[in-house]
Protein backbone atom coordinates (compact mmCIF):
# COMPACT_ATOMS: atom_id res chain seq x y z
CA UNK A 1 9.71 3.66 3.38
CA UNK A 2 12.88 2.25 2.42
CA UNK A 3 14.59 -0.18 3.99
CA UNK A 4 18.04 -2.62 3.17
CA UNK A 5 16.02 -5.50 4.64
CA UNK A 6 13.37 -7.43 2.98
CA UNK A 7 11.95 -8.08 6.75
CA UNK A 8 11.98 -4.58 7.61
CA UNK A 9 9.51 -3.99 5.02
CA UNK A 10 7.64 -7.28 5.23
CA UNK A 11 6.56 -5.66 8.65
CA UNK A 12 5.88 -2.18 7.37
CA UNK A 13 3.64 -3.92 4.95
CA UNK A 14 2.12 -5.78 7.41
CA UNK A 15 1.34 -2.46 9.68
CA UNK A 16 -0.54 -0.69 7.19
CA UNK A 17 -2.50 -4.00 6.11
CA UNK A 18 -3.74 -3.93 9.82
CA UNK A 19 -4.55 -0.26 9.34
CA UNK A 20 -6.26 -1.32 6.16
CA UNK A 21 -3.92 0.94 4.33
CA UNK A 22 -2.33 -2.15 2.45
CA UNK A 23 -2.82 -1.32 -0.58
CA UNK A 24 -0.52 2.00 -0.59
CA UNK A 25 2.80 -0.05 -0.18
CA UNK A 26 4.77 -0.28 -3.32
CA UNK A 27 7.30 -3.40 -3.93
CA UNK A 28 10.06 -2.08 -5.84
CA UNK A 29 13.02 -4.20 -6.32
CA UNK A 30 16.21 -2.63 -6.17
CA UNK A 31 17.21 -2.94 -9.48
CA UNK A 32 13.89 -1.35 -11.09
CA UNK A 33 14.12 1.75 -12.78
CA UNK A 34 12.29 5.32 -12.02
CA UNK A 35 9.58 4.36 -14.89
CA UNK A 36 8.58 1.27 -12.68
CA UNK A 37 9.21 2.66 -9.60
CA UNK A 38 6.90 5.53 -10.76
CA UNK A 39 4.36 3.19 -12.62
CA UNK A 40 3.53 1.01 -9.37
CA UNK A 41 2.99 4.53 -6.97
CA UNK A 42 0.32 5.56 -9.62
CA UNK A 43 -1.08 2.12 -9.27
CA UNK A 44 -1.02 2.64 -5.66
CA UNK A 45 -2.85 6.08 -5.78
CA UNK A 46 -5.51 4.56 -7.95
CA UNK A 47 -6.08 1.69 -5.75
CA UNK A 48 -6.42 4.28 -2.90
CA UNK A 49 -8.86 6.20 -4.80
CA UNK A 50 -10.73 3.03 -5.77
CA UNK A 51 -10.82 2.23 -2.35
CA UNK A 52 -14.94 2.94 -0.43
CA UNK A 53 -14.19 4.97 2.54
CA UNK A 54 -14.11 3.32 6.15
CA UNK A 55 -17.14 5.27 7.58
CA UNK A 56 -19.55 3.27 4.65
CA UNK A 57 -18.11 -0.12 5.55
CA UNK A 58 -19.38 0.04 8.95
CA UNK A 59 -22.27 -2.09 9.81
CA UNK A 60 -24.94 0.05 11.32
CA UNK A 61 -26.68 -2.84 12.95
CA UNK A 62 -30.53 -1.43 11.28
């Protein structure tokens, strides 16, 4: 998502947080070039893969 302001995307941030997809969003300020901008989504992607898959976090109550 892009947005002009910084709230806008303080709440987008805080939307996928709840969905526990925080750690996809990407801070970019708007001055940053394509390397950085394309540095921090491959961070992203690896923190997604990283991440252990909802179903396994569950507590099956055994």
């Amino acid at each position: 998502m892009v947005a002009e302001r910084t709230e806008t995307l303080s709440e987008f941030s805080k939307r996928l947080s709840a969905a526990k997809l925080g750690t996809l969003a990407v801070h970019v300020p708007a001055a940053a070039d394509p390397s950085a901008l394309r540095d921090q989504v491959i961070r992203a992607i690896k923190r997604a893969e990283r991440a252990e898959p909802l179903a396994s976090r569950r507590c099956t109550g055994s």
